[in-house]
Protein backbone atom coordinates (compact mmCIF):
# COMPACT_ATOMS: atom_id res chain seq x y z
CA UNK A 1 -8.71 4.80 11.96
CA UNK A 2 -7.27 8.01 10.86
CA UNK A 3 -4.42 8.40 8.30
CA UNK A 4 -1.34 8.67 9.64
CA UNK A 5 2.16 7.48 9.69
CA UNK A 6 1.72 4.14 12.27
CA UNK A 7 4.67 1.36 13.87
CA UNK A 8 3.72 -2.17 13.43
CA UNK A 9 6.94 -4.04 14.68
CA UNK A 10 9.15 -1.53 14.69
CA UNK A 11 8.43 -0.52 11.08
CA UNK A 12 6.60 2.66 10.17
CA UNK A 13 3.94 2.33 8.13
CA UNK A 14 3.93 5.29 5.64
CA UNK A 15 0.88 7.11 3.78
CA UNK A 16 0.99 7.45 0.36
CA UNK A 17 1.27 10.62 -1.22
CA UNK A 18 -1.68 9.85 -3.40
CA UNK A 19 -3.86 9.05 -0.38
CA UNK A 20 -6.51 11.32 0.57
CA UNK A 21 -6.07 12.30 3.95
CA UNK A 22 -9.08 14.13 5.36
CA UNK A 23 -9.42 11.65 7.95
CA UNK A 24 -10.87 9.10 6.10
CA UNK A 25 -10.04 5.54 5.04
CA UNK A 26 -8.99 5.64 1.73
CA UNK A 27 -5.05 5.30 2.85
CA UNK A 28 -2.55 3.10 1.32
CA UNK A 29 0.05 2.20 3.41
CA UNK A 30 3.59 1.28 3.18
CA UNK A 31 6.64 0.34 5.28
CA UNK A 32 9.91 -1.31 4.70
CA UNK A 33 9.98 -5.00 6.33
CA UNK A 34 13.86 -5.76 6.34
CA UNK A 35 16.45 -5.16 4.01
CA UNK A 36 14.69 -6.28 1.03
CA UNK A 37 11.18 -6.68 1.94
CA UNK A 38 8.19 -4.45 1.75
CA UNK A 39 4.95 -4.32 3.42
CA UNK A 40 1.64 -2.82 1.46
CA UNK A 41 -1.75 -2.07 3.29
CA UNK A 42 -5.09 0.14 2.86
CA UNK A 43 -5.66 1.34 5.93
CA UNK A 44 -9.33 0.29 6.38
CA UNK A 45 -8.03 -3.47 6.02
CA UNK A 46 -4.61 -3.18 8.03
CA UNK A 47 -4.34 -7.10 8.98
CA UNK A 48 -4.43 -7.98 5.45
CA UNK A 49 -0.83 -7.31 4.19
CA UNK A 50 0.76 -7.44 1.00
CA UNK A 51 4.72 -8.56 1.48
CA UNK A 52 6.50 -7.54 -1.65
CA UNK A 53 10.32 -7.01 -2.72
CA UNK A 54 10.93 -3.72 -3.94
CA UNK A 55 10.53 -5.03 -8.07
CA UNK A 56 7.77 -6.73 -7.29
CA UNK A 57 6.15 -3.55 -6.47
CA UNK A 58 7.67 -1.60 -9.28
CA UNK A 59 6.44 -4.42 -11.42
CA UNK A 60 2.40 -4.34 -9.48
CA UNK A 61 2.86 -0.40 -10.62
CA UNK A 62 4.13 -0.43 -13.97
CA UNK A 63 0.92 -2.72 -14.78
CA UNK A 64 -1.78 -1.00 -12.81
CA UNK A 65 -0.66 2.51 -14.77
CA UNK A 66 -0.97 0.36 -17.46
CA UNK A 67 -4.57 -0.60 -16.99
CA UNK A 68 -3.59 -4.55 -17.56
CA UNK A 69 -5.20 -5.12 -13.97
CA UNK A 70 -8.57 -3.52 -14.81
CA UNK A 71 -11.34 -5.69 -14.79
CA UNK A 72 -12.79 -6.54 -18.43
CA UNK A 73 -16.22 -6.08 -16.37
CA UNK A 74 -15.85 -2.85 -15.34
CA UNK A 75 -16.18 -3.16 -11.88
């Protein structure tokens, strides 16, 4: 499945910026899901969704830039 800006319900679901988009998988995905929800995919995985509010996801951010969701292992 190619990147690309998809409708799932009437809601666009939106590349991210960040993706790279050479065709490949390695997409993630968002689109707005009423007036305060949002919806979060990768694009090789689209029927598992991530349903957010918009500070949840500015809170999931703030910690991944802040490397508290690496794994200890490595991996």
């Amino acid at each position: 499945m190619p990147c690309e800006e998809r409708h799932v319900s009437g809601s666009p679901w939106t590349k991210s910026s960040f993706s790279s988009g050479q065709g490949n998988h390695d997409c993630v995905e968002i689109a707005a899901s009423g007036a305060s929800t949002l919806r979060l995919r990768e694009s090789d995985e689209p029927g598992t969704v991530l349903i957010l509010t918009p500070a949840a996801l500015r809170s999931l951010l703030a910690r991944a830039r802040s490397g508290h969701l690496d794994s200890p292992s490595g991996r």
